[in-house]
PDB file of N, CA and C in Angstrom:
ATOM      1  N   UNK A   1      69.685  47.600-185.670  1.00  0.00           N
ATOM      2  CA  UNK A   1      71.099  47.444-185.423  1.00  0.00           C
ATOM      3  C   UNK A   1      71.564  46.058-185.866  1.00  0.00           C
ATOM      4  N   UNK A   2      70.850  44.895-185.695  1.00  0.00           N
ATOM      5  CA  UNK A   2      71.258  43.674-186.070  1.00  0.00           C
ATOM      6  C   UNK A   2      71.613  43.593-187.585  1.00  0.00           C
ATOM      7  N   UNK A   3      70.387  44.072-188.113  1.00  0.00           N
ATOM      8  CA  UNK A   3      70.864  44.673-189.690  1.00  0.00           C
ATOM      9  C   UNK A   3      72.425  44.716-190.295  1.00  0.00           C
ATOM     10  N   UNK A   4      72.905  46.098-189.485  1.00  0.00           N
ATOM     11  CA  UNK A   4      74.063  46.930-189.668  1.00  0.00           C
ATOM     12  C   UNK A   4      75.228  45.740-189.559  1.00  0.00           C
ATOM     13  N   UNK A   5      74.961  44.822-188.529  1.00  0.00           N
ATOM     14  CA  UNK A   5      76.360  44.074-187.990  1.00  0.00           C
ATOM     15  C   UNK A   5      76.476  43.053-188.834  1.00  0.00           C
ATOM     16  N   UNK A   6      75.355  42.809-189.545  1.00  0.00           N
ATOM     17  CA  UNK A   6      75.476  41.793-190.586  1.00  0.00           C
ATOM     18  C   UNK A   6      76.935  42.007-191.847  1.00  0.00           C
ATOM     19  N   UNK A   7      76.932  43.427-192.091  1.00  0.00           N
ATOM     20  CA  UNK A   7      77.786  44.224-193.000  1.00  0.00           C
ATOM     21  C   UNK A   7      78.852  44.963-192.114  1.00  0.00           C
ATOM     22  N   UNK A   8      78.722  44.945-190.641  1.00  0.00           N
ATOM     23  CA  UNK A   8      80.439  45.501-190.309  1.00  0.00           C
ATOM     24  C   UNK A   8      80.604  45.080-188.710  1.00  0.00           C
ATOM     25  N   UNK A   9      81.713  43.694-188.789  1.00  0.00           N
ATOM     26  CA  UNK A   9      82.212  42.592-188.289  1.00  0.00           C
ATOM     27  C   UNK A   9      81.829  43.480-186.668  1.00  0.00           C
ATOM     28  N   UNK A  10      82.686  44.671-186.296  1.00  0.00           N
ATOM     29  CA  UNK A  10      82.752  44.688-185.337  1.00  0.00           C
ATOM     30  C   UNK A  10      81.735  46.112-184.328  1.00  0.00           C
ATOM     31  N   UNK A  11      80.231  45.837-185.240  1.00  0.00           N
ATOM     32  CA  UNK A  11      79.445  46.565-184.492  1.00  0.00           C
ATOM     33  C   UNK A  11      79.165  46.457-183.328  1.00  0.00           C
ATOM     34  N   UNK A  12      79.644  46.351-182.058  1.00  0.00           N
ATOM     35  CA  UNK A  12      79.345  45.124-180.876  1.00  0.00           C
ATOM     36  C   UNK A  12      79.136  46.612-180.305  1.00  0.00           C
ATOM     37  N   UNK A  13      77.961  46.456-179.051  1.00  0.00           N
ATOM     38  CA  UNK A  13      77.246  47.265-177.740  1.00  0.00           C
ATOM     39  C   UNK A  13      78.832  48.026-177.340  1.00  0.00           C
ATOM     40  N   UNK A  14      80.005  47.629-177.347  1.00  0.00           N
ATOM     41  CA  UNK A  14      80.940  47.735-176.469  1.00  0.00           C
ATOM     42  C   UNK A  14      81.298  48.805-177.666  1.00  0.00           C
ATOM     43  N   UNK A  15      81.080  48.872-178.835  1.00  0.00           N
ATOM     44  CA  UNK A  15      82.289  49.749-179.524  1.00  0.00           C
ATOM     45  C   UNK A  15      81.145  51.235-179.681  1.00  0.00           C
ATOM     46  N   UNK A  16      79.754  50.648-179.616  1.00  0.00           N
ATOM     47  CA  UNK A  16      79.178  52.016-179.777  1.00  0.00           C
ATOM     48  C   UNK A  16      78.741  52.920-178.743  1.00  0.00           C
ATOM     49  N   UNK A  17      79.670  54.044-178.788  1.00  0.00           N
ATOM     50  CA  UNK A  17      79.836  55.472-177.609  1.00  0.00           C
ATOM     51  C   UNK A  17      78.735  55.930-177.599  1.00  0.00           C
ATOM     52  N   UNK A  18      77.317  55.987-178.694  1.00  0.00           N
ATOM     53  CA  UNK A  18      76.350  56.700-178.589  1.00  0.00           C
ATOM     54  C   UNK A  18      75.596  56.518-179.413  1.00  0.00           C
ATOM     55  N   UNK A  19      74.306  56.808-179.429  1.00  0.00           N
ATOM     56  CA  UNK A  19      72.908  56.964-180.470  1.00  0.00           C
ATOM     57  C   UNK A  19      72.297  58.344-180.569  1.00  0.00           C
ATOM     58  N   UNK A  20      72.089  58.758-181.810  1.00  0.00           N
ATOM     59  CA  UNK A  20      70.965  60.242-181.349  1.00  0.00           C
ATOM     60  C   UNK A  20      70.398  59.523-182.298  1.00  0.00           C
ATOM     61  N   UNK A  21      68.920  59.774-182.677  1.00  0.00           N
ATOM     62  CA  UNK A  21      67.813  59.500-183.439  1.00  0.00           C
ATOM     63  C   UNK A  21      67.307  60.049-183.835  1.00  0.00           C
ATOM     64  N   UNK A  22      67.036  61.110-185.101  1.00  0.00           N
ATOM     65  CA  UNK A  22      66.125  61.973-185.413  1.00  0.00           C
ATOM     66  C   UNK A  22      65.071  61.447-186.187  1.00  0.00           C
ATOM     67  N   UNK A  23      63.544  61.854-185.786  1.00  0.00           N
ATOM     68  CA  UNK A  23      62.529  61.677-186.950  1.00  0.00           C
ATOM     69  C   UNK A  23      62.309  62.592-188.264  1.00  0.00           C
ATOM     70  N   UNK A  24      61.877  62.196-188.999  1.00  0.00           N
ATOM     71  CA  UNK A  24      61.748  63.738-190.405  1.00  0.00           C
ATOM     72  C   UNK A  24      61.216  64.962-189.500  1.00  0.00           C
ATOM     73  N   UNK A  25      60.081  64.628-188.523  1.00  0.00           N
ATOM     74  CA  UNK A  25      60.130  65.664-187.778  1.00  0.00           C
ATOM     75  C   UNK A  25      60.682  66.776-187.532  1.00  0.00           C
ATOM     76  N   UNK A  26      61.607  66.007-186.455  1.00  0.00           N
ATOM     77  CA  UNK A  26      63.159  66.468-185.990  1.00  0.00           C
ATOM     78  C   UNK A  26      63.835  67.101-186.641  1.00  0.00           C
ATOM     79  N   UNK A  27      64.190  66.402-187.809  1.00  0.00           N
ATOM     80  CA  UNK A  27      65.253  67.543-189.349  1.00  0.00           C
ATOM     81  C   UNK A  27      64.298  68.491-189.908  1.00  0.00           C
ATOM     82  N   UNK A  28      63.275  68.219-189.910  1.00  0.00           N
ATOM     83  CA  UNK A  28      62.081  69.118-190.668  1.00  0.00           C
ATOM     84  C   UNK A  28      62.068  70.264-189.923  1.00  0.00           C
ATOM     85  N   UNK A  29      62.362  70.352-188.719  1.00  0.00           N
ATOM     86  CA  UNK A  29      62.067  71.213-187.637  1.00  0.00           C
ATOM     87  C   UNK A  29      63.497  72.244-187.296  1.00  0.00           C
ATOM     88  N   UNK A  30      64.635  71.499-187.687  1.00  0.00           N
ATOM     89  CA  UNK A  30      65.579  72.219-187.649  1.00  0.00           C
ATOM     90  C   UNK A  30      66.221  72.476-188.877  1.00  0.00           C
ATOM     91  N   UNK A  31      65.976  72.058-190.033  1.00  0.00           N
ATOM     92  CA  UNK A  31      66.526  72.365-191.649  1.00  0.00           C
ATOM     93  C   UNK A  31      65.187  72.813-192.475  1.00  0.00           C
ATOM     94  N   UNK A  32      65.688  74.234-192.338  1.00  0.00           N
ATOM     95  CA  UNK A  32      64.510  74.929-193.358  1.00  0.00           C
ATOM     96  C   UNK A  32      64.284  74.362-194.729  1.00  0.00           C
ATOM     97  N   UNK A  33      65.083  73.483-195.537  1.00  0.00           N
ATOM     98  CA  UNK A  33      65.295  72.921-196.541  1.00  0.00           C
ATOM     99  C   UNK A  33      64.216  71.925-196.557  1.00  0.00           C
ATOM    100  N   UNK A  34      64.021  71.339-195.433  1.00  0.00           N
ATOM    101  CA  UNK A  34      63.192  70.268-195.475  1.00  0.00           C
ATOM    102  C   UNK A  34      61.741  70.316-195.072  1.00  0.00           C
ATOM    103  N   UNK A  35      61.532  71.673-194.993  1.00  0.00           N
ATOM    104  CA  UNK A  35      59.853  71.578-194.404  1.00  0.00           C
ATOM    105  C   UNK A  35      59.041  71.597-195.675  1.00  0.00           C
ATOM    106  N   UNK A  36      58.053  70.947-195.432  1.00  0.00           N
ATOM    107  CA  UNK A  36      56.638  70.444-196.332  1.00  0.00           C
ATOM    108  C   UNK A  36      57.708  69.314-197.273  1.00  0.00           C
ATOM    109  N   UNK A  37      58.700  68.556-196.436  1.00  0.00           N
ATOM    110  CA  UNK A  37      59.027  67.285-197.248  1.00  0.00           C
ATOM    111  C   UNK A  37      60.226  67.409-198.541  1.00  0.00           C
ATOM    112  N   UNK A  38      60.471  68.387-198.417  1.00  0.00           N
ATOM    113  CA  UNK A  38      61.924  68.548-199.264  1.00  0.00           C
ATOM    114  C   UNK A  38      63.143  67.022-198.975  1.00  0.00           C
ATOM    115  N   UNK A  39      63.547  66.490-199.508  1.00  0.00           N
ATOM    116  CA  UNK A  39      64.369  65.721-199.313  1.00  0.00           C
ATOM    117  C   UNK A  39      65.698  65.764-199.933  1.00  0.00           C
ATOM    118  N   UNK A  40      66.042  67.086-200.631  1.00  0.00           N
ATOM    119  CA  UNK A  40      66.990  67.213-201.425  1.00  0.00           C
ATOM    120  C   UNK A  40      68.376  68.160-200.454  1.00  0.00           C
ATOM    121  N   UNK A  41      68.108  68.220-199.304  1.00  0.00           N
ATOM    122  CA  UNK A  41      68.928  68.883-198.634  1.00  0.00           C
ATOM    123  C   UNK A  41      69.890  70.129-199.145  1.00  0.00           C
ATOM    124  N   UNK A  42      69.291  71.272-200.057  1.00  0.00           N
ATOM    125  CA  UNK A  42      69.478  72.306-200.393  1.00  0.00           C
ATOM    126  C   UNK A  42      68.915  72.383-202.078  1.00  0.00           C
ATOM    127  N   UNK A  43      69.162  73.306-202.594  1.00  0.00           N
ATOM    128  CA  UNK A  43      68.531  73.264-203.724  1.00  0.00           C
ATOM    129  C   UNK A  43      68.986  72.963-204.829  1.00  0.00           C
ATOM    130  N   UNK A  44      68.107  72.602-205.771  1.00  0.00           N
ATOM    131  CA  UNK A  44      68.633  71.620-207.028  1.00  0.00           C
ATOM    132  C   UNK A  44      68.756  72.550-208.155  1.00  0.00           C
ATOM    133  N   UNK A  45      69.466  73.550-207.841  1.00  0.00           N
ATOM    134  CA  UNK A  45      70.249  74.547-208.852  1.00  0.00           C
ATOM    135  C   UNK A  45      71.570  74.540-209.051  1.00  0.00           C
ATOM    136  N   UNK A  46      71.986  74.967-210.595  1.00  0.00           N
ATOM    137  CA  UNK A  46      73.693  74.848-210.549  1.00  0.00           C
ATOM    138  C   UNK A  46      74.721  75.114-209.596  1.00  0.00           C
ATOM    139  N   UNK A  47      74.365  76.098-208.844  1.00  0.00           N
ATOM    140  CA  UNK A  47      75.449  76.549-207.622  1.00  0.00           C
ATOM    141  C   UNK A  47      75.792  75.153-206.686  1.00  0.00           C
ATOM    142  N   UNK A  48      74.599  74.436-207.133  1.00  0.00           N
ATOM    143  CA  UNK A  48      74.548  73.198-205.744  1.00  0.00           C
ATOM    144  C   UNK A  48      74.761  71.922-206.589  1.00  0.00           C
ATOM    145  N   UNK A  49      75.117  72.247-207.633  1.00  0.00           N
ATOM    146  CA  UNK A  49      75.157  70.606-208.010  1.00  0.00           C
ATOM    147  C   UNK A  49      76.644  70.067-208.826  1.00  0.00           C
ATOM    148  N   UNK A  50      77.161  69.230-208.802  1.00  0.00           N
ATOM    149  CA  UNK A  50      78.174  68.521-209.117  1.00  0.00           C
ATOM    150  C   UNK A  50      79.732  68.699-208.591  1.00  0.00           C
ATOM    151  N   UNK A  51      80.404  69.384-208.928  1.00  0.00           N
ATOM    152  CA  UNK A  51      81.332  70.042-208.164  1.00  0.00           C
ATOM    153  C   UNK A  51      81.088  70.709-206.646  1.00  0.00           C
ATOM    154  N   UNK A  52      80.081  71.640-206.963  1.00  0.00           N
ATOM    155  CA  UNK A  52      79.476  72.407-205.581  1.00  0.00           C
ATOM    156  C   UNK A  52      78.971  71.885-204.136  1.00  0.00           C
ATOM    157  N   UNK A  53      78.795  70.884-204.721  1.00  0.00           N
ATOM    158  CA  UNK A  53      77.926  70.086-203.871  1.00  0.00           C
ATOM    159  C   UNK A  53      78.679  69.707-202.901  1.00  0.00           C
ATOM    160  N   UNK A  54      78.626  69.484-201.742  1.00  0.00           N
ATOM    161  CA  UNK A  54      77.885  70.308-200.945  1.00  0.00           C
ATOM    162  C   UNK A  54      78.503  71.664-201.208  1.00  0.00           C
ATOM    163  N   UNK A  55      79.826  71.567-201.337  1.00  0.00           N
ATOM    164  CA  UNK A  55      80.861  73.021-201.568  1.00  0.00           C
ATOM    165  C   UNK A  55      81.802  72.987-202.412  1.00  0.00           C
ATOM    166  N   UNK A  56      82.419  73.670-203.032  1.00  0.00           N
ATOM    167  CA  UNK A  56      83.327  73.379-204.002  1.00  0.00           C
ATOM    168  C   UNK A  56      84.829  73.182-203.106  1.00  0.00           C
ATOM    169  N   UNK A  57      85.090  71.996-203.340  1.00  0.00           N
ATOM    170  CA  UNK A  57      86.564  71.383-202.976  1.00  0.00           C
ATOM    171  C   UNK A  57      85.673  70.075-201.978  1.00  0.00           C
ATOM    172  N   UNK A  58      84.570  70.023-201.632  1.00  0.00           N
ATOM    173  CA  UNK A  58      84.378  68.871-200.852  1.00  0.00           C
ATOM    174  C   UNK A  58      83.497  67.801-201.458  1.00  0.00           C
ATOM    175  N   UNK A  59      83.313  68.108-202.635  1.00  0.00           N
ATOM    176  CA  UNK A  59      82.395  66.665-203.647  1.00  0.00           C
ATOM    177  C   UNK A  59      83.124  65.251-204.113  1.00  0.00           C
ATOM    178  N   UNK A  60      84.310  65.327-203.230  1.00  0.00           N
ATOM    179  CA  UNK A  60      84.633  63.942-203.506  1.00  0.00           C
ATOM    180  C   UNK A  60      83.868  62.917-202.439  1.00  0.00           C
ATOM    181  N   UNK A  61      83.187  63.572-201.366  1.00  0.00           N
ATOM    182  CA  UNK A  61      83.081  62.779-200.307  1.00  0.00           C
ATOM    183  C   UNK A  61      83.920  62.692-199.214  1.00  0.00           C
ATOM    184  N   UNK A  62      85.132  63.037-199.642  1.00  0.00           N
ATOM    185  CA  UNK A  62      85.783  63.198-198.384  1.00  0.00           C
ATOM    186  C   UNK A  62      85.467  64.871-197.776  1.00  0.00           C
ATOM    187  N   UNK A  63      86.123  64.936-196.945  1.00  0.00           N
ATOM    188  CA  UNK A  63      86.347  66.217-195.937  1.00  0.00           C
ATOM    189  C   UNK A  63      87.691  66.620-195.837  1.00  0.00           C
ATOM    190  N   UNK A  64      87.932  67.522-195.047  1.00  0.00           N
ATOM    191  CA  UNK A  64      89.182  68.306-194.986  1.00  0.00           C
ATOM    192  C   UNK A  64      89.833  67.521-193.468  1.00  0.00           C
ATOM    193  N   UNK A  65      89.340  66.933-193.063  1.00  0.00           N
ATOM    194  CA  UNK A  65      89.582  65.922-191.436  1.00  0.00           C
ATOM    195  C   UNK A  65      89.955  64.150-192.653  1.00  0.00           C
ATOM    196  N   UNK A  66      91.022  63.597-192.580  1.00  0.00           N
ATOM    197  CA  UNK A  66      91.645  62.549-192.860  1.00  0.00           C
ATOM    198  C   UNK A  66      90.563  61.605-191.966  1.00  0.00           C
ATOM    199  N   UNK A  67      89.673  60.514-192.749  1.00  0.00           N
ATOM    200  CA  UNK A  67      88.985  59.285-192.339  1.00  0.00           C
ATOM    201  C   UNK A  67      87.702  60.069-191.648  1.00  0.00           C
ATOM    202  N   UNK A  68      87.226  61.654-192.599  1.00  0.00           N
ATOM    203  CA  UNK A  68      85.713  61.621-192.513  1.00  0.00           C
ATOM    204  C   UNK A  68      85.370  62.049-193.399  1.00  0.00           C
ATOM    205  N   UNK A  69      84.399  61.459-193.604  1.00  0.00           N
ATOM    206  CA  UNK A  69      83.647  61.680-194.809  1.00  0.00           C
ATOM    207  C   UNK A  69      82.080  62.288-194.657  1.00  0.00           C
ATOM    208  N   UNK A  70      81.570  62.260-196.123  1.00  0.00           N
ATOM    209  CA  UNK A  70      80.128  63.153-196.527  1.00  0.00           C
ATOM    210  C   UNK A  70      79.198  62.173-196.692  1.00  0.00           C
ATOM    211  N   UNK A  71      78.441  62.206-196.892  1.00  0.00           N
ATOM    212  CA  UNK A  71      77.305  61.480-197.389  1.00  0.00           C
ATOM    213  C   UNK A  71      75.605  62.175-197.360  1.00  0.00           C
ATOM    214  N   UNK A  72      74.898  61.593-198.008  1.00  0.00           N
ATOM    215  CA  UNK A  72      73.500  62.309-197.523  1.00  0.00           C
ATOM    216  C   UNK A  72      73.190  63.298-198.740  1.00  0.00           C
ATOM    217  N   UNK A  73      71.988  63.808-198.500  1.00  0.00           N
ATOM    218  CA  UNK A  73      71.164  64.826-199.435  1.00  0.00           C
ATOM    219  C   UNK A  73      72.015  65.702-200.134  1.00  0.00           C
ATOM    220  N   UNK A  74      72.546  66.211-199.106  1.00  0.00           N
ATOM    221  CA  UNK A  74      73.551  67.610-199.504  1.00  0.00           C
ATOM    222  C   UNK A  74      74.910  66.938-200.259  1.00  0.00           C
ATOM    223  N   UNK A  75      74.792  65.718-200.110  1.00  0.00           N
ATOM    224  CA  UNK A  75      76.351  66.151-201.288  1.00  0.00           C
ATOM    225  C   UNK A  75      75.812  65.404-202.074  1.00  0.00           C
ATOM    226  N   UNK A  76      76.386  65.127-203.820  1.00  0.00           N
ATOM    227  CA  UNK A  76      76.297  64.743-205.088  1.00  0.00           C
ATOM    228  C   UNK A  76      75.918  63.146-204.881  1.00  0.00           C
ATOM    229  N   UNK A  77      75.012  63.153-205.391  1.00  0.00           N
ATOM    230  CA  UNK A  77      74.301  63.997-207.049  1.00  0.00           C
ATOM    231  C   UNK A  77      73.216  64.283-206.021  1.00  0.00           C
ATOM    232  N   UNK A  78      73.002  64.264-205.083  1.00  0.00           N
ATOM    233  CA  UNK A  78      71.470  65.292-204.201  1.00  0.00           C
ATOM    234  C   UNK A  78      70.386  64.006-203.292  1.00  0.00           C
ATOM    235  N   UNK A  79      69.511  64.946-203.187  1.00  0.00           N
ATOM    236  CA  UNK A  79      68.608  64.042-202.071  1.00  0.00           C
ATOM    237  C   UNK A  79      67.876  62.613-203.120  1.00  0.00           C
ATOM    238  N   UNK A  80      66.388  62.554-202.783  1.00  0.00           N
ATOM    239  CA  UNK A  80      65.575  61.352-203.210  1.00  0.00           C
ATOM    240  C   UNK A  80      65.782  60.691-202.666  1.00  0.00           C
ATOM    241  N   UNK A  81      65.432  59.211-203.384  1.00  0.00           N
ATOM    242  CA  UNK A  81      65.238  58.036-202.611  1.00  0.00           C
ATOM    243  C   UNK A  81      65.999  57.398-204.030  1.00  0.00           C
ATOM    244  N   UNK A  82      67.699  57.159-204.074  1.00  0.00           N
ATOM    245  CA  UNK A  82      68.759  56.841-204.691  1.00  0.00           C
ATOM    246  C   UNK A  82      70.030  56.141-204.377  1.00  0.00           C
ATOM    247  N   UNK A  83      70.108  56.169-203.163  1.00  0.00           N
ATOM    248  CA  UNK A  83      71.139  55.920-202.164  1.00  0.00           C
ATOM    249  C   UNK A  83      72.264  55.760-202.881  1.00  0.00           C
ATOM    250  N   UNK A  84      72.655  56.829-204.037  1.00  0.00           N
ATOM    251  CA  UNK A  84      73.633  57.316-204.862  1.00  0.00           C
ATOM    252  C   UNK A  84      74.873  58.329-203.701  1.00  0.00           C
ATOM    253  N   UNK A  85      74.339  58.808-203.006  1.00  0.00           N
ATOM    254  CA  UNK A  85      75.272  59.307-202.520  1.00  0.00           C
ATOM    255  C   UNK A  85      75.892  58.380-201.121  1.00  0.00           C
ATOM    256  N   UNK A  86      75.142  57.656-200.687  1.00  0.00           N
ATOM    257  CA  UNK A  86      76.070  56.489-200.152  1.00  0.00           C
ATOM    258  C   UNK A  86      76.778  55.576-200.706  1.00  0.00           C
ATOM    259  N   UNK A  87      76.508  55.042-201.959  1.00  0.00           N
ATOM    260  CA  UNK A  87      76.965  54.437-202.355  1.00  0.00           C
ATOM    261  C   UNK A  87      78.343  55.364-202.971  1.00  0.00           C
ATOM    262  N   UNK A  88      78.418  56.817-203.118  1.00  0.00           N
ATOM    263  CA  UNK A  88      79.265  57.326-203.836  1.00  0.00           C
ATOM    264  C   UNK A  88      80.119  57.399-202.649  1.00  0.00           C
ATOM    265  N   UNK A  89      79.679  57.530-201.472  1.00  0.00           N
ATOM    266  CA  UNK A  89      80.724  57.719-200.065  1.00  0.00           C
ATOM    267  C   UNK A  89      81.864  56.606-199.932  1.00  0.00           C
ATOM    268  N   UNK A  90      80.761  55.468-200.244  1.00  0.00           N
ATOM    269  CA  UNK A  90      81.450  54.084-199.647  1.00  0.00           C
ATOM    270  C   UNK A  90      82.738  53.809-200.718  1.00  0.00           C
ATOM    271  N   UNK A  91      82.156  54.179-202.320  1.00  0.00           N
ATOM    272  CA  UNK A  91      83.159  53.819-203.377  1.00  0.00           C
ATOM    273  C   UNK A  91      84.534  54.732-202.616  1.00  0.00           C
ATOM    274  N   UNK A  92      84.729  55.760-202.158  1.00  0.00           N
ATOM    275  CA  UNK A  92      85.530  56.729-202.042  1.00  0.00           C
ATOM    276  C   UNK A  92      85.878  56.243-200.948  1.00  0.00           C
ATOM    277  N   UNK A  93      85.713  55.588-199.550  1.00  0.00           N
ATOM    278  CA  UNK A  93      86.127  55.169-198.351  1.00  0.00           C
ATOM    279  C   UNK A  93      86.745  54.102-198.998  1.00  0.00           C
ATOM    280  N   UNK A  94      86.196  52.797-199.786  1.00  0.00           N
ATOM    281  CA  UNK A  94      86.704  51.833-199.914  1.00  0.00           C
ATOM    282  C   UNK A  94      87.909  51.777-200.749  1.00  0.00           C
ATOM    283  N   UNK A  95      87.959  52.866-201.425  1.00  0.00           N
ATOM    284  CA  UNK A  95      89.280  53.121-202.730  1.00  0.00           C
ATOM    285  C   UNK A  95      90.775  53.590-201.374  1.00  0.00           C
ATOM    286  N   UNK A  96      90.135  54.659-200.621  1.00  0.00           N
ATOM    287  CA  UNK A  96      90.951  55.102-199.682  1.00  0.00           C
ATOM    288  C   UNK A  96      91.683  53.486-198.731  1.00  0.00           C
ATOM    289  N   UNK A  97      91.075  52.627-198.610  1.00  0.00           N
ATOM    290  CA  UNK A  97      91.553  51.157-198.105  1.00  0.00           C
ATOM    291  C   UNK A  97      92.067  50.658-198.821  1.00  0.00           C
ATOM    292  N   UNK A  98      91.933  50.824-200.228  1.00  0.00           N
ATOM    293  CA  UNK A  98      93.327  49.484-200.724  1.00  0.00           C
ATOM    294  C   UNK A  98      91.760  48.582-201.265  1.00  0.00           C
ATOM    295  N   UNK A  99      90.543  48.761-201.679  1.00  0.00           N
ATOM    296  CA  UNK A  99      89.930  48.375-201.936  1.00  0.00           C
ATOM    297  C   UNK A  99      88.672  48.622-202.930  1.00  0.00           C
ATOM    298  N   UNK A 100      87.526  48.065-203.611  1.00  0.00           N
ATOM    299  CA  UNK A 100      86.737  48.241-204.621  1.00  0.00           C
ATOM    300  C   UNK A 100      85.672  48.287-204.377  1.00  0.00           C
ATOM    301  N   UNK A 101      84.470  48.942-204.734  1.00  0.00           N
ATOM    302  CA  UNK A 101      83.370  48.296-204.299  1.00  0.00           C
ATOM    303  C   UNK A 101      82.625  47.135-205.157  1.00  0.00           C
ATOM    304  N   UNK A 102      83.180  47.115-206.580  1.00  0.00           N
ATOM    305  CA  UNK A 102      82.401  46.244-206.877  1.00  0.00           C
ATOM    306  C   UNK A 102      83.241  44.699-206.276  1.00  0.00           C
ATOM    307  N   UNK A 103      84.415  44.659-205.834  1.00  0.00           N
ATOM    308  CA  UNK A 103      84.905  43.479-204.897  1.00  0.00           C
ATOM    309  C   UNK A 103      83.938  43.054-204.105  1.00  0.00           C
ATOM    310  N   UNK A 104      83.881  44.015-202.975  1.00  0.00           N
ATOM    311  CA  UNK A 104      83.248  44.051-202.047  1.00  0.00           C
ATOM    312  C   UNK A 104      81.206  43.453-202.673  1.00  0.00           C
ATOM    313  N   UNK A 105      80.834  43.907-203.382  1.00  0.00           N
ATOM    314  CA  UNK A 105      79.350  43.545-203.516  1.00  0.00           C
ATOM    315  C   UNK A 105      79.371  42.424-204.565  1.00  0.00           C
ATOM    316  N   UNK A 106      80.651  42.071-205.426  1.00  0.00           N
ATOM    317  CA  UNK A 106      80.849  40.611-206.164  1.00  0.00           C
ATOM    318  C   UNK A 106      80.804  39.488-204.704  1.00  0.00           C
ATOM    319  N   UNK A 107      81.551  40.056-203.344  1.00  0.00           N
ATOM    320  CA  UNK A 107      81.819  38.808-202.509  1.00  0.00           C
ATOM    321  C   UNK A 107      80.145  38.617-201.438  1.00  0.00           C
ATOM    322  N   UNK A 108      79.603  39.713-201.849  1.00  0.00           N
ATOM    323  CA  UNK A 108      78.499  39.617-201.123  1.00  0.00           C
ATOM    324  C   UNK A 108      76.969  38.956-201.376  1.00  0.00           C
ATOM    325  N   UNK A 109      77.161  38.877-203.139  1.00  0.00           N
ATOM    326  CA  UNK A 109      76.447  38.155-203.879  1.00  0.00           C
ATOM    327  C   UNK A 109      76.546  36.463-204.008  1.00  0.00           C
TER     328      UNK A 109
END
């Protein structure tokens, strides 16, 4: 958690309502996608990728709920170890602010 607050001013004990924690376990155990180590959170066929992803009308990252968004395996460009689709979340949250990301990681450098 100390991590996190380094990058957003007002992570304080007081603002966070809750924690759940899952291990790969845990998701492994409840997302058939992921047992024996899948990390791509559905499959890496055309139906599922670019537009589709996760569904067709929701691959911008946003959602159909105003100030929530996607992120993770299941939406574009897919699972691994890329952190392409966070980073594709954040570009799309931060554009929605009146803001850039490469601003944001020029002021962080």
């Amino acid at each position: 958690m100390q991590h996190l607050r380094k990058f957003v001013s007002n992570l304080t004990d007081a603002n966070i309502k809750g924690m759940h924690i899952h291990s790969p376990l845990d998701i492994a155990g409840r997302n058939i996608n992921n047992l024996g180590g899948n990390c791509w959170g559905g499959r890496e066929i055309e139906s599922q990728a670019g537009k589709y992803r996760p569904v067709l009308g929701w691959a911008s990252h946003r959602s159909p709920l105003k100030g929530l968004y996607l992120t993770g395996a299941s939406t574009h460009p897919g699972g691994a170890v890329t952190g392409l689709p966070g980073k594709n979340a954040a570009t799309v949250i931060l554009d929605d602010l009146g803001r850039s990301i490469n601003e944001i990681v020029s002021a962080k450098t």
